[in-house]
Protein backbone atom coordinates (compact mmCIF):
# COMPACT_ATOMS: atom_id res chain seq x y z
CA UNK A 1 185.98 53.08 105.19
CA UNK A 2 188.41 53.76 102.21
CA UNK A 3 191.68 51.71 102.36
CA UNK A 4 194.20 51.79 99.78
CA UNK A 5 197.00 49.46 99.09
CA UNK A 6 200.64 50.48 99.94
CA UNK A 7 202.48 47.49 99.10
CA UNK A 8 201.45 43.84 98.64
CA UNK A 9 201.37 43.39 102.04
CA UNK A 10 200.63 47.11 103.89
CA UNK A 11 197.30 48.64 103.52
CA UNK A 12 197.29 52.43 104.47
CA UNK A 13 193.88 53.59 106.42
CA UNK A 14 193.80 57.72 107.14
CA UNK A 15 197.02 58.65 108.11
CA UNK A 16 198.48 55.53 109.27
CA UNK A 17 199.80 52.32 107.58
CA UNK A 18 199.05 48.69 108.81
CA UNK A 19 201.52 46.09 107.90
CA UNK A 20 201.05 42.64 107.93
CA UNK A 21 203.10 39.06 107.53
CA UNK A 22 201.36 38.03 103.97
CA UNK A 23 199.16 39.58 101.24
CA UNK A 24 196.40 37.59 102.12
CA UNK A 25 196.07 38.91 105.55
CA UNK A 26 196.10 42.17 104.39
CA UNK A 27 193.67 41.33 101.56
CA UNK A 28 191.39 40.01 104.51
CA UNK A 29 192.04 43.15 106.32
CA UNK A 30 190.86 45.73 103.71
CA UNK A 31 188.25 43.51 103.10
CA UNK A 32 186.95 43.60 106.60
CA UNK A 33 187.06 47.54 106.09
CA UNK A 34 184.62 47.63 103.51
CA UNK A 35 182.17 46.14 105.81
CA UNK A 36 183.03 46.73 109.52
CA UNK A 37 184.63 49.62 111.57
CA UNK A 38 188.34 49.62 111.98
CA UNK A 39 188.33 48.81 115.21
CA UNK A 40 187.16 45.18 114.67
CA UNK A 41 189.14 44.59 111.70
CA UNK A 42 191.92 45.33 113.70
CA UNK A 43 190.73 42.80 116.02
CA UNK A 44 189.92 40.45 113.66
CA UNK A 45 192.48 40.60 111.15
CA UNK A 46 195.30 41.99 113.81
CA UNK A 47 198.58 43.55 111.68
CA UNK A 48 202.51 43.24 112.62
CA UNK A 49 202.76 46.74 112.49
CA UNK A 50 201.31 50.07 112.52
CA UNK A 51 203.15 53.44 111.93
CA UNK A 52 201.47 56.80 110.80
CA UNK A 53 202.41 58.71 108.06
CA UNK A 54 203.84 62.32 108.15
CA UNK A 55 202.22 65.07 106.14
CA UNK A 56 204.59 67.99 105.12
CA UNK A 57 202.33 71.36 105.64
CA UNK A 58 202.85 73.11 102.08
CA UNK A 59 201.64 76.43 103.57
CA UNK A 60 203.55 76.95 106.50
CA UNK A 61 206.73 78.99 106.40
CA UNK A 62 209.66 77.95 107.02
CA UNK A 63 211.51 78.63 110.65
CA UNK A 64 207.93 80.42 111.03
């Protein structure tokens, strides 16, 4: 699954971002993704937080 690193210690995964109380648990974490589904990495490697991200939609109009 593709993870990419938000900060040293949040790793974003589709649209939300998992935050966590060091950089090595969130090393551990995205780690885990490369190899299992998320579902057990959250289990595993359980973050502090978890918020989704909002996407602006570029093609609607406005007050539409």
């Amino acid at each position: 699954m593709s993870a990419s690193r938000v900060s040293i210690d949040e790793v974003r995964v589709r649209s939300f971002i998992y935050g966590f109380t060091n950089p090595e648990a969130a090393d551990q974490f995205q780690t885990c993704l490369l190899f299992d589904p998320l579902d057990d990495c959250e289990t595993k490697f359980p973050p502090c937080s978890r918020h989704s991200i909002c996407f602006e939609n570029d093609d609607a109009e406005p007050y539409a």
